[in-house]
Structures are given as C-alpha cells and as structure tokens.
PDB file of N, CA and C in Angstrom:
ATOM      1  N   UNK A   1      57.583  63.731 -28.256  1.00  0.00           N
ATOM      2  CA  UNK A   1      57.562  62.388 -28.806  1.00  0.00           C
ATOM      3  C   UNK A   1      56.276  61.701 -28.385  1.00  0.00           C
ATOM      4  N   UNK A   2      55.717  60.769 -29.310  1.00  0.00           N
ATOM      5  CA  UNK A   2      54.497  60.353 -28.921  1.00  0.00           C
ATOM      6  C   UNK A   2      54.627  59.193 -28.356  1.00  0.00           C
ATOM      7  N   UNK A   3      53.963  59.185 -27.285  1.00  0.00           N
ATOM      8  CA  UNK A   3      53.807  57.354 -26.465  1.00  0.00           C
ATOM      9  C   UNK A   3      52.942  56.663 -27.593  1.00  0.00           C
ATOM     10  N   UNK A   4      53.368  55.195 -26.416  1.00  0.00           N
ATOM     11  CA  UNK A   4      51.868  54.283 -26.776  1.00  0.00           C
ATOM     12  C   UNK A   4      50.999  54.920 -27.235  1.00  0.00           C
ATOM     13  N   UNK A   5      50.316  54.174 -28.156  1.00  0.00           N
ATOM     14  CA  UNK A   5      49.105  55.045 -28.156  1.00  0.00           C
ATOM     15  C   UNK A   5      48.572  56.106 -28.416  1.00  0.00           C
ATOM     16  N   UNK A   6      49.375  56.903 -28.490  1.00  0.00           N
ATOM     17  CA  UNK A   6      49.294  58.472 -29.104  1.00  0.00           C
ATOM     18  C   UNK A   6      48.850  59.253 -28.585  1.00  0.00           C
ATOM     19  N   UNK A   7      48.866  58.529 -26.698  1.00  0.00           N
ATOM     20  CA  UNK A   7      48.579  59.661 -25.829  1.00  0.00           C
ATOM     21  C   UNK A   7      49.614  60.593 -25.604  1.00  0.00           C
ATOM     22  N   UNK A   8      50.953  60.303 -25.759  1.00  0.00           N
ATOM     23  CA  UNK A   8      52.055  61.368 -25.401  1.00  0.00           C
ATOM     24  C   UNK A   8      52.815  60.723 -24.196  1.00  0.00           C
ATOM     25  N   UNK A   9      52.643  59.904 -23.849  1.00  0.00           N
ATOM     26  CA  UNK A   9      53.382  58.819 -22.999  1.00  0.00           C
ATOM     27  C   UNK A   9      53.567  57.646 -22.844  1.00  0.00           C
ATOM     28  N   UNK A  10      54.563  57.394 -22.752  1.00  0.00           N
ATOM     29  CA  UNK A  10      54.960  56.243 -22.373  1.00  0.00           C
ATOM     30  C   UNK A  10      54.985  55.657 -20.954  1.00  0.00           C
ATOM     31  N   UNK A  11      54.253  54.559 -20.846  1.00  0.00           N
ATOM     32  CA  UNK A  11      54.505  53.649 -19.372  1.00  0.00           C
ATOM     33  C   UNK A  11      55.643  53.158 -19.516  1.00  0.00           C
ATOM     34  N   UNK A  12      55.751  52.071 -17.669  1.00  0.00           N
ATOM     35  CA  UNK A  12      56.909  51.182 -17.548  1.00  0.00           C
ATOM     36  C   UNK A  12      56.599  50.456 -18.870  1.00  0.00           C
ATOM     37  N   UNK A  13      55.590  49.775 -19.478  1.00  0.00           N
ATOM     38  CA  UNK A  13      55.879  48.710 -19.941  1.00  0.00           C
ATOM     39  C   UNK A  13      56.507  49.090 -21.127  1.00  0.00           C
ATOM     40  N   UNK A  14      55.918  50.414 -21.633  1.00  0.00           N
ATOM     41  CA  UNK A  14      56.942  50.853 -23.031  1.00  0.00           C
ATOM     42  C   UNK A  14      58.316  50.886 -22.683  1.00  0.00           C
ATOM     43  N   UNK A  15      58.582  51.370 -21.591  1.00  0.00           N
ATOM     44  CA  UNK A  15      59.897  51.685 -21.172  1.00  0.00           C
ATOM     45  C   UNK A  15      60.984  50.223 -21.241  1.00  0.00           C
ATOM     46  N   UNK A  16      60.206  49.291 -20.619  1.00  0.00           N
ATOM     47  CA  UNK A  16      60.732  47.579 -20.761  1.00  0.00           C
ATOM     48  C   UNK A  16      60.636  46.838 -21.765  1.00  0.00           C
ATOM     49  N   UNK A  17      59.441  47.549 -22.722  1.00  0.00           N
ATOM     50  CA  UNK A  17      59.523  46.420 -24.134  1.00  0.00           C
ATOM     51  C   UNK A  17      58.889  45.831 -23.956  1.00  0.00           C
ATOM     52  N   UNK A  18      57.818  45.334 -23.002  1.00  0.00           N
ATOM     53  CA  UNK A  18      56.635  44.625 -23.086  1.00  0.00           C
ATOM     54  C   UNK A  18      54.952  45.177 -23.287  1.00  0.00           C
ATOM     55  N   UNK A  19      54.396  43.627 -23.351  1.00  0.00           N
ATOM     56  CA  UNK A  19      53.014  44.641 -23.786  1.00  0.00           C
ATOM     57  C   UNK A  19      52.622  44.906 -22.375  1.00  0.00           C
ATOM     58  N   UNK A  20      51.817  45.764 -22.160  1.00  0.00           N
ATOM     59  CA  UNK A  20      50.717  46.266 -20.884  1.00  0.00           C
ATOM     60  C   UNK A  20      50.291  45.412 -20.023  1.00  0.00           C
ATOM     61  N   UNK A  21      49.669  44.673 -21.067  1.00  0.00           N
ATOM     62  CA  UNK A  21      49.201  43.283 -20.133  1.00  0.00           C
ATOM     63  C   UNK A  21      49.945  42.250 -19.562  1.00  0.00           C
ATOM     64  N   UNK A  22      51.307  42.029 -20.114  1.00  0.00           N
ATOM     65  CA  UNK A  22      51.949  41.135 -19.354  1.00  0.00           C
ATOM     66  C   UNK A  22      52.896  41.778 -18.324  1.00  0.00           C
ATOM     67  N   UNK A  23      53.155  43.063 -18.126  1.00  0.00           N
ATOM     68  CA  UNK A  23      53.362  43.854 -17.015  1.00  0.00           C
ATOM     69  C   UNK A  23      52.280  43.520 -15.912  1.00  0.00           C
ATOM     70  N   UNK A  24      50.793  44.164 -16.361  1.00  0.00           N
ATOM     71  CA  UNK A  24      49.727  43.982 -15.506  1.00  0.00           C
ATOM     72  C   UNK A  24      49.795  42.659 -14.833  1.00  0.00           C
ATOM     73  N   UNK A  25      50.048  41.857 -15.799  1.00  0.00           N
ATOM     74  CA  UNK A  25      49.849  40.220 -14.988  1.00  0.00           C
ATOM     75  C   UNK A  25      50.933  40.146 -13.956  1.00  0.00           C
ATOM     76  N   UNK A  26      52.073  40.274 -14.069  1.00  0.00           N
ATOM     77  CA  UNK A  26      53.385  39.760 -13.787  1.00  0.00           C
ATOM     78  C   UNK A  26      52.943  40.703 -12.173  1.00  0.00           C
ATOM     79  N   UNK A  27      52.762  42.119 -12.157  1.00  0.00           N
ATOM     80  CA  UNK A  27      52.443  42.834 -11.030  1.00  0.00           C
ATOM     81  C   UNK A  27      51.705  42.299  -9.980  1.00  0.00           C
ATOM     82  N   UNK A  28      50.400  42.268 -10.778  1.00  0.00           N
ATOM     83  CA  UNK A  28      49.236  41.200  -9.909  1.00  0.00           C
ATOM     84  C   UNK A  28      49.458  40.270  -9.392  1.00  0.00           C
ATOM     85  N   UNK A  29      50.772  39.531  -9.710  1.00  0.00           N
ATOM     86  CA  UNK A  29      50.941  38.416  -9.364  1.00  0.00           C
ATOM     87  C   UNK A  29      52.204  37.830  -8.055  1.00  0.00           C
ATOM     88  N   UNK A  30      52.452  39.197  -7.658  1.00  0.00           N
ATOM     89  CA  UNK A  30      53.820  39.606  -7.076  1.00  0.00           C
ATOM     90  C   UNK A  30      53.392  38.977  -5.917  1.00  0.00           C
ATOM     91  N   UNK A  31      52.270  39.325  -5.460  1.00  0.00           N
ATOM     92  CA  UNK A  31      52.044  38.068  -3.514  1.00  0.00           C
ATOM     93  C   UNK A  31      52.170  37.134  -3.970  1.00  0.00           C
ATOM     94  N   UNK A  32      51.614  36.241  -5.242  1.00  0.00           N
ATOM     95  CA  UNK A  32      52.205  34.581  -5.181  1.00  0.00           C
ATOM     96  C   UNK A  32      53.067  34.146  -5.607  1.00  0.00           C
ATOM     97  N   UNK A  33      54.171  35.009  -6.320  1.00  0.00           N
ATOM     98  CA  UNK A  33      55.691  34.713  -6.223  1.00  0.00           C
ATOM     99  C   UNK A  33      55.941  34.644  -4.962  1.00  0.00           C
ATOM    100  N   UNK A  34      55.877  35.324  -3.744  1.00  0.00           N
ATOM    101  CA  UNK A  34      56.269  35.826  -2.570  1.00  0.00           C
ATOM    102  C   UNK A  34      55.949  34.533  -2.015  1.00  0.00           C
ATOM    103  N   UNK A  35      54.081  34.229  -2.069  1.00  0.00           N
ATOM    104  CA  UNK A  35      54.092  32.681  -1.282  1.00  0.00           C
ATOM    105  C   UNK A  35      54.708  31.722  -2.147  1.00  0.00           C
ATOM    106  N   UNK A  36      55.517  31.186  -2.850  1.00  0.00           N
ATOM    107  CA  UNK A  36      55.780  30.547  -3.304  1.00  0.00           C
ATOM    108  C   UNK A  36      57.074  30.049  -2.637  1.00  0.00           C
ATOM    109  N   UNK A  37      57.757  31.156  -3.269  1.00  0.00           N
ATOM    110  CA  UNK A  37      59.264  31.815  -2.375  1.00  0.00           C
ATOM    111  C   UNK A  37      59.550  30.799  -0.872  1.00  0.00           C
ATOM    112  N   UNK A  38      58.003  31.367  -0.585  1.00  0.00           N
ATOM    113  CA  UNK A  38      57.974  31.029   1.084  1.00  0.00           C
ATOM    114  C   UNK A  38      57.481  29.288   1.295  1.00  0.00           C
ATOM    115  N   UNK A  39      57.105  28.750   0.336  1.00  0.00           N
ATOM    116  CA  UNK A  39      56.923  27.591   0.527  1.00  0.00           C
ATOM    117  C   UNK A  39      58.017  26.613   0.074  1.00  0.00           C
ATOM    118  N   UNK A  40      58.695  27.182  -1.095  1.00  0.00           N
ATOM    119  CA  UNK A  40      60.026  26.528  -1.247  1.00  0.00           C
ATOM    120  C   UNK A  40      60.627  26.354  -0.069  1.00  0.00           C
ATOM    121  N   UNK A  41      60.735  27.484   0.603  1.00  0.00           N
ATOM    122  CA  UNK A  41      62.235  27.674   1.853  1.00  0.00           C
ATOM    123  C   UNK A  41      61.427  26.470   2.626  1.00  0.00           C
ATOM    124  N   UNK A  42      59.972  26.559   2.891  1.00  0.00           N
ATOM    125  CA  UNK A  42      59.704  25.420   4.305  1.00  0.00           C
ATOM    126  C   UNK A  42      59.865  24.064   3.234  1.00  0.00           C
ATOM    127  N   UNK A  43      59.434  23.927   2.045  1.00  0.00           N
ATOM    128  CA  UNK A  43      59.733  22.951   1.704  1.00  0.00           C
ATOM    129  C   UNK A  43      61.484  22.216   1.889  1.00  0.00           C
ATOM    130  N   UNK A  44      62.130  22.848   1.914  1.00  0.00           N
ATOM    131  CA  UNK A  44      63.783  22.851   1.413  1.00  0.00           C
ATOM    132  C   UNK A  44      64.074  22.560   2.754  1.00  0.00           C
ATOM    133  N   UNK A  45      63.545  22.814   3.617  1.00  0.00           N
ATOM    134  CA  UNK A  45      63.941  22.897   5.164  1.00  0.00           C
ATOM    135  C   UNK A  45      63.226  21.364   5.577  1.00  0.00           C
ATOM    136  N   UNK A  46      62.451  21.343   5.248  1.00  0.00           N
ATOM    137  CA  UNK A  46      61.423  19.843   5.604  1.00  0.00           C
ATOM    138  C   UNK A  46      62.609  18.857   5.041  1.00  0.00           C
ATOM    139  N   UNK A  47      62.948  18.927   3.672  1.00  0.00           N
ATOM    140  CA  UNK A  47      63.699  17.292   2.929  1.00  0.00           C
ATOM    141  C   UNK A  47      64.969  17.638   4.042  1.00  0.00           C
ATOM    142  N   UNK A  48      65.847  19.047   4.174  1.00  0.00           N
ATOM    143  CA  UNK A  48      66.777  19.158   5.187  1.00  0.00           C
ATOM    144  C   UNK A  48      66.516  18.053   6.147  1.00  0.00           C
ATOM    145  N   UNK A  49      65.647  18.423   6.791  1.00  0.00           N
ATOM    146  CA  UNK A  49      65.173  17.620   7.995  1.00  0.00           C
ATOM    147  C   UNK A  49      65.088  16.155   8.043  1.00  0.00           C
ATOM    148  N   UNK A  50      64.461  15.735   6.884  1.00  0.00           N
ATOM    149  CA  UNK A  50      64.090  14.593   6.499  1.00  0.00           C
ATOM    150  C   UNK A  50      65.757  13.801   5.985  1.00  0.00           C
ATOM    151  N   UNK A  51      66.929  14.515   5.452  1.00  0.00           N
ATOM    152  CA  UNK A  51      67.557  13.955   5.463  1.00  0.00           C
ATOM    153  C   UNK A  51      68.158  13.995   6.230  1.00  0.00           C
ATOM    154  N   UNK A  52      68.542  14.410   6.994  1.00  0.00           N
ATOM    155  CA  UNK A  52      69.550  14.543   8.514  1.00  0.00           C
ATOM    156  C   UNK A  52      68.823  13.594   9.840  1.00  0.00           C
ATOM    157  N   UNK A  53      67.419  13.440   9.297  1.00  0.00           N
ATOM    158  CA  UNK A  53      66.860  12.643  10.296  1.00  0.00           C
ATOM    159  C   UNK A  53      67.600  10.735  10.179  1.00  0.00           C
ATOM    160  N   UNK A  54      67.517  10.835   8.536  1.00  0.00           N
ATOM    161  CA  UNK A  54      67.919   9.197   7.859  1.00  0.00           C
ATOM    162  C   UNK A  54      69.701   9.257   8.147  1.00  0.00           C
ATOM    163  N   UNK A  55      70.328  10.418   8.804  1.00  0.00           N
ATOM    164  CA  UNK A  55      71.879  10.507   9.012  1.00  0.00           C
ATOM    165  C   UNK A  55      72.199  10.718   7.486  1.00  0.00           C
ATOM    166  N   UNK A  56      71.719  11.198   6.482  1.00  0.00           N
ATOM    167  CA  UNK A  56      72.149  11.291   5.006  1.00  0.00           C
ATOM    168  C   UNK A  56      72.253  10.362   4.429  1.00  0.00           C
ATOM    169  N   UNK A  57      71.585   9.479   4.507  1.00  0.00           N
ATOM    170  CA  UNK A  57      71.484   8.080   3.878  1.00  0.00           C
ATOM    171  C   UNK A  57      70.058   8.083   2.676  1.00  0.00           C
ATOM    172  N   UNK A  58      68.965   8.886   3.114  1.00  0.00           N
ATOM    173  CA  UNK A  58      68.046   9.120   1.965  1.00  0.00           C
ATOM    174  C   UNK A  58      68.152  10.193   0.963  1.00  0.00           C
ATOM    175  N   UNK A  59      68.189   9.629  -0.309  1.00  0.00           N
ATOM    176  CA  UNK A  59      68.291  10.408  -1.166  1.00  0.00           C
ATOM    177  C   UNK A  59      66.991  10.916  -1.736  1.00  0.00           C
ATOM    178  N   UNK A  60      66.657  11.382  -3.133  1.00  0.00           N
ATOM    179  CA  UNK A  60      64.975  11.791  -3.421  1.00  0.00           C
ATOM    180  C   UNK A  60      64.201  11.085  -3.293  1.00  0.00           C
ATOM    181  N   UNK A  61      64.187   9.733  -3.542  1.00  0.00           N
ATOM    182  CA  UNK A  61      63.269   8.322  -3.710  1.00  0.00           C
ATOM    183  C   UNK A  61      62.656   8.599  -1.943  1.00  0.00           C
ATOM    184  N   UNK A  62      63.701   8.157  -1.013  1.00  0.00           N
ATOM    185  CA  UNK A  62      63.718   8.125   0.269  1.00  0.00           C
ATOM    186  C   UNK A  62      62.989   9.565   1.146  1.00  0.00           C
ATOM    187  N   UNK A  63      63.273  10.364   0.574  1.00  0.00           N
ATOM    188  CA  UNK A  63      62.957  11.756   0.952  1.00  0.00           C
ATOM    189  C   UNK A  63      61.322  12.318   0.832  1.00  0.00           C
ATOM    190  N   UNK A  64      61.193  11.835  -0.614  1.00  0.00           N
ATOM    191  CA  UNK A  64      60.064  11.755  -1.654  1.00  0.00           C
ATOM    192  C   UNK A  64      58.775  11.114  -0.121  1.00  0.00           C
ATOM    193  N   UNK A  65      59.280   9.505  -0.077  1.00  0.00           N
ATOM    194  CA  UNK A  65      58.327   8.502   0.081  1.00  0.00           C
ATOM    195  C   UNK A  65      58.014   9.008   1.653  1.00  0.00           C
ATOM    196  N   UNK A  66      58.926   9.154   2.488  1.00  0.00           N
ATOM    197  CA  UNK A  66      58.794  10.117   3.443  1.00  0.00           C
ATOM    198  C   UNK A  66      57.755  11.348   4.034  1.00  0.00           C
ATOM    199  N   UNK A  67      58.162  12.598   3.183  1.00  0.00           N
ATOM    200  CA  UNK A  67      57.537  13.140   3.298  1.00  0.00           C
ATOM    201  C   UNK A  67      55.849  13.364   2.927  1.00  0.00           C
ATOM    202  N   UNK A  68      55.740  12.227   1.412  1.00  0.00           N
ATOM    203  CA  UNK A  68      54.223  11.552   1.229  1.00  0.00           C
ATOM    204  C   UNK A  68      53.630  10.819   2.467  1.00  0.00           C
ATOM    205  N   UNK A  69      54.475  10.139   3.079  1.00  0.00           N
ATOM    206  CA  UNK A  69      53.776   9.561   4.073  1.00  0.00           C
ATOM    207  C   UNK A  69      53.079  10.462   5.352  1.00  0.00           C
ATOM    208  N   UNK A  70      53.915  11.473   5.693  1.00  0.00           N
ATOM    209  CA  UNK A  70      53.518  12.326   6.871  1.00  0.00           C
ATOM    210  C   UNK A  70      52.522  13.658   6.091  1.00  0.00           C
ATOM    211  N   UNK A  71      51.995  12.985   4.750  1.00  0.00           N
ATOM    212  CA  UNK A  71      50.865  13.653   3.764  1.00  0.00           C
ATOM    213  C   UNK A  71      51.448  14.831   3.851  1.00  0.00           C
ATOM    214  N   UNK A  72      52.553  14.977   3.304  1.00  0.00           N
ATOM    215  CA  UNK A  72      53.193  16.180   2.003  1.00  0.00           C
ATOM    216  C   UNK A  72      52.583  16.048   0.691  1.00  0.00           C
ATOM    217  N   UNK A  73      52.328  16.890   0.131  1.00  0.00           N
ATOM    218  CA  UNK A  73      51.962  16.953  -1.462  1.00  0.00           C
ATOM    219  C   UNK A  73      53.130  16.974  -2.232  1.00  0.00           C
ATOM    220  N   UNK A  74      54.089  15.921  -2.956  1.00  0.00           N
ATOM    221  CA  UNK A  74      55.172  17.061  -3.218  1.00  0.00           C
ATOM    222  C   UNK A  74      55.479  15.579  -4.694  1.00  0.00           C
ATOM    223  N   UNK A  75      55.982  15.933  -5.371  1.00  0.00           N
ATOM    224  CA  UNK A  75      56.772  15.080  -6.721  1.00  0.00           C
ATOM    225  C   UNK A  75      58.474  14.871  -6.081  1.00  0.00           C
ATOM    226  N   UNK A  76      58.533  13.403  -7.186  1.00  0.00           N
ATOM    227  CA  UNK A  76      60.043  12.815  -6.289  1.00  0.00           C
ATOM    228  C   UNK A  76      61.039  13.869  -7.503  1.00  0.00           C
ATOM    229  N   UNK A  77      60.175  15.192  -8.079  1.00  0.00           N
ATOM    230  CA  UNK A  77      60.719  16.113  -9.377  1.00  0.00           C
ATOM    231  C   UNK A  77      61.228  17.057  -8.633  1.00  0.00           C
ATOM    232  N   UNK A  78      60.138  17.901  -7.848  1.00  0.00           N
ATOM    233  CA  UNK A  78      60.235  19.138  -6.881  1.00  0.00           C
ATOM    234  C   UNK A  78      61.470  18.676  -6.065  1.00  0.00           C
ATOM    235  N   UNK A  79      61.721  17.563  -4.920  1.00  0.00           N
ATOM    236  CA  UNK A  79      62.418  17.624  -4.193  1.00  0.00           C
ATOM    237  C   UNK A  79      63.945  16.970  -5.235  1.00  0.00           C
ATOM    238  N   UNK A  80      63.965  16.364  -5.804  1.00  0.00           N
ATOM    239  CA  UNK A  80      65.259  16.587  -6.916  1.00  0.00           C
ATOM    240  C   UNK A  80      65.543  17.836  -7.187  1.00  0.00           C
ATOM    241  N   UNK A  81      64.901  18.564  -7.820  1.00  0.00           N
ATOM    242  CA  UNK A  81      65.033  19.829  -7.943  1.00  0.00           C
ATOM    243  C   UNK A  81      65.842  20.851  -6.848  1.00  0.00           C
ATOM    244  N   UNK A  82      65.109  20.790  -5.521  1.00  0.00           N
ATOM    245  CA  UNK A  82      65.680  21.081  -4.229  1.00  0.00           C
ATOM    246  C   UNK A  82      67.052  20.334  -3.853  1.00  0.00           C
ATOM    247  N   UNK A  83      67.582  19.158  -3.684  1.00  0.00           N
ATOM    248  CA  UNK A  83      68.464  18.903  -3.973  1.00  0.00           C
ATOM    249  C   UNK A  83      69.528  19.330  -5.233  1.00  0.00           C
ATOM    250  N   UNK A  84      68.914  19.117  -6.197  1.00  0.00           N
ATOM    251  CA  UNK A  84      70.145  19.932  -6.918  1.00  0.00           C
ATOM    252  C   UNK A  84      70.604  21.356  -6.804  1.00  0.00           C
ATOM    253  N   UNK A  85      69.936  21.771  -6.598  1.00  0.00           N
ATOM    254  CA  UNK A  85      69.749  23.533  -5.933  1.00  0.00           C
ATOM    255  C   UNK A  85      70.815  23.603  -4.353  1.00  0.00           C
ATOM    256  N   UNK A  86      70.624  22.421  -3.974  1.00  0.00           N
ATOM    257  CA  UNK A  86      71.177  22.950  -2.840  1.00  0.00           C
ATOM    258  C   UNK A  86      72.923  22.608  -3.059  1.00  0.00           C
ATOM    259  N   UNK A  87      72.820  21.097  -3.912  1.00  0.00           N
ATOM    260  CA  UNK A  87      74.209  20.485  -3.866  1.00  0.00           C
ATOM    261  C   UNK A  87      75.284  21.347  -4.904  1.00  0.00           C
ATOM    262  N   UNK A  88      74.407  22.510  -5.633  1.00  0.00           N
ATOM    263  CA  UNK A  88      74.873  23.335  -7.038  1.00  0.00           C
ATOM    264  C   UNK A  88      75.494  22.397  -8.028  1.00  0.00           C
ATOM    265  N   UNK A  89      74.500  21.505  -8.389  1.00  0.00           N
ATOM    266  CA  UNK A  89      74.885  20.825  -9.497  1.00  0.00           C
ATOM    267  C   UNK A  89      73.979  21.360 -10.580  1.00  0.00           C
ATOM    268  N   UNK A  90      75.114  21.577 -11.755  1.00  0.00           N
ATOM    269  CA  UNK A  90      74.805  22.828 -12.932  1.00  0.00           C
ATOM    270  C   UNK A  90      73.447  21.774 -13.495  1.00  0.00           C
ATOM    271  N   UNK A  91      72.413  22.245 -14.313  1.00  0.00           N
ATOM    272  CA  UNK A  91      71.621  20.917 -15.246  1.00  0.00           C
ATOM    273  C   UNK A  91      72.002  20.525 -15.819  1.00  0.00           C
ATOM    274  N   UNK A  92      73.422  20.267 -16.895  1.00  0.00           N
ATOM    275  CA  UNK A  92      73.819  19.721 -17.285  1.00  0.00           C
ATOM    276  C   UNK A  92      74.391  17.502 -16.407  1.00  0.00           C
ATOM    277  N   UNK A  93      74.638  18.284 -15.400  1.00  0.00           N
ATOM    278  CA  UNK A  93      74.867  17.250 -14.184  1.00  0.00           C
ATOM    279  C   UNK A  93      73.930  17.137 -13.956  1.00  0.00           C
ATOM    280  N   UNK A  94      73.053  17.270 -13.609  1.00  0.00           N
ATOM    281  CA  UNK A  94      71.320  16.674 -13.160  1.00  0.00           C
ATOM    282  C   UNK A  94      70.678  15.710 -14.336  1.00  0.00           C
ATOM    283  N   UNK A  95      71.246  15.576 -15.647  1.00  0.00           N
ATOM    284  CA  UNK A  95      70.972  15.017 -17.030  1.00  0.00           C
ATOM    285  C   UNK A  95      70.823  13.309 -16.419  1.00  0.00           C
ATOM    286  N   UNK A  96      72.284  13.243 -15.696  1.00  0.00           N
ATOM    287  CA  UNK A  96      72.974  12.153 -15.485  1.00  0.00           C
ATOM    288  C   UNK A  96      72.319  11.499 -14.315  1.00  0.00           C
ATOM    289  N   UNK A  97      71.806  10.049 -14.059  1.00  0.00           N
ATOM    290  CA  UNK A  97      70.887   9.370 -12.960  1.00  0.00           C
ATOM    291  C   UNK A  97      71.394   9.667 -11.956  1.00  0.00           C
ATOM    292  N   UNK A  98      71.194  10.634 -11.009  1.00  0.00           N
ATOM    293  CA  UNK A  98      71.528  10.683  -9.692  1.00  0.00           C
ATOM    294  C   UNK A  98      70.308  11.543  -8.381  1.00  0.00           C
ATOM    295  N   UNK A  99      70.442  10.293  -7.676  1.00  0.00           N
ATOM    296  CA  UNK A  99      69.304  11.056  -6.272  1.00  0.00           C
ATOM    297  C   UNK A  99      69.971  11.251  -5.029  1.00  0.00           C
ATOM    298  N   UNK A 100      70.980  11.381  -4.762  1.00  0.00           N
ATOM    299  CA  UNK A 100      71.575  12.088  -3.193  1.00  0.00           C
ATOM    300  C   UNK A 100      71.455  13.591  -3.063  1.00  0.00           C
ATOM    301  N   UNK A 101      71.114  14.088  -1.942  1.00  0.00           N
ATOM    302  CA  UNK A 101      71.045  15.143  -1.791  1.00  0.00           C
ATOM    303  C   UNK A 101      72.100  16.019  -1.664  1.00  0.00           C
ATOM    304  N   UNK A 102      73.079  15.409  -2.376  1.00  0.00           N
ATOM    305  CA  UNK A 102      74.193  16.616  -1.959  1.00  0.00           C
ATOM    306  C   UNK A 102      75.871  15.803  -1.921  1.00  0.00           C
ATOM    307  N   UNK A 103      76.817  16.183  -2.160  1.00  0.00           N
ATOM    308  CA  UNK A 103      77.954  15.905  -2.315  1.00  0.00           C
ATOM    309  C   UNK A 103      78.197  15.105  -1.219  1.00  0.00           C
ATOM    310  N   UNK A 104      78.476  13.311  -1.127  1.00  0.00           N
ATOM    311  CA  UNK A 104      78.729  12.389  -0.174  1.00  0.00           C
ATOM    312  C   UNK A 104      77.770  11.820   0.375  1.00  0.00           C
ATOM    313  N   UNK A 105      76.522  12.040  -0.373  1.00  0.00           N
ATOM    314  CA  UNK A 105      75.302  11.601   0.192  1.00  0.00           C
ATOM    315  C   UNK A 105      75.090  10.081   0.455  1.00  0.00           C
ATOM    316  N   UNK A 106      75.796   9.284  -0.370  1.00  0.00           N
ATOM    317  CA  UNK A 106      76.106   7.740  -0.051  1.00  0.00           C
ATOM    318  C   UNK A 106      75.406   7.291  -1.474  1.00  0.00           C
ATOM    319  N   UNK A 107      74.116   7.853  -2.185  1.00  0.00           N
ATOM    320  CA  UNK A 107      73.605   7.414  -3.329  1.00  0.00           C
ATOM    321  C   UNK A 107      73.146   8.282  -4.604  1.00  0.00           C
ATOM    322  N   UNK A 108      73.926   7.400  -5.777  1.00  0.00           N
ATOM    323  CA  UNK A 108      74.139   7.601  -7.050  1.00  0.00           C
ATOM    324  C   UNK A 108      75.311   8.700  -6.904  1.00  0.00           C
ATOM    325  N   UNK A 109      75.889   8.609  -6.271  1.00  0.00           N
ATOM    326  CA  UNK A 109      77.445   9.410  -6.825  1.00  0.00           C
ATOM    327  C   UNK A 109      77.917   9.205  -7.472  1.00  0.00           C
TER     328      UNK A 109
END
C-alpha cells in the first residue's frame, strides 16, 4: 500500500489524520505545554494563598487586585478561570455573574 506521498509509508501523522506540519508543530511545542502546566499549578497555588490569606472573603476582583499589587501579571479572566476549575463549576454556570472562589466563598453565590 502506498503512503503519503508515494514513498510507501506512512507516518504518525498519516496514522492520526493530520497534516505533517501540525504534528511537527504540536511536538516542538511539548516543553511549553509543560511550562505552562507548571505555571498554572504556581499560579493556582498563589490565588490559594491569596484567598486563605483574606479567610475566603476575596473573590476574583479581590484576588485579581492583590496579586497585581505584589506585581503578578495576571487578568481578573485567568484567575476566574482558576477558580472555576477549582470550584467545578461546568461553563454553563460560569455564564452567570459570579466571583467567589469556590462553594461558600461569601461572594456572588
């Protein structure tokens, strides 16, 4: 049977259904998924911190303004995001105005 190409083989990417190149990319790109990965977790661990420091009284707004101040780079989007992730609220529930970090947080329940 003839590959790609009509060399007589087939690669992974024939094997997956994609083209070559977006294999190639996606590969190349595998250490900065990895740092990414790794900056979420310290990120996720920082708003942790940041809310347990306020006793669970700051929600994203609070969390947000916070961690800008001690010059975090971060959107009041990203750490919503992290909150909803953590509290497992589906996106459908995230539609709806709410910034507590988590089930009993004291705001927008």
């Amino acid at each position: 049977m003839a590959g790609v190409g009509g060399g007589g083989r087939i690669g992974v990417s024939g094997i997956l259904g994609v083209a070559c190149s977006s294999f190639c990319r996606w590969r190349s790109t595998a250490e900065d998924r990895v740092d990414r990965r790794k900056a979420d977790a310290r990120l996720a661990a920082r708003i942790r911190a940041v809310h347990l420091e306020s006793d669970g009284t700051y929600g994203v707004p609070g969390v947000t303004a916070r961690l800008r101040a001690v010059g975090e780079r971060v959107s009041h989007k990203r750490i919503a995001h992290h909150a909803e992730h953590r509290s497992g609220r589906s996106p459908a529930a995230s539609q709806a105005p709410h910034h507590g970090l988590g089930p009993g947080s004291g705001e927008g329940s």
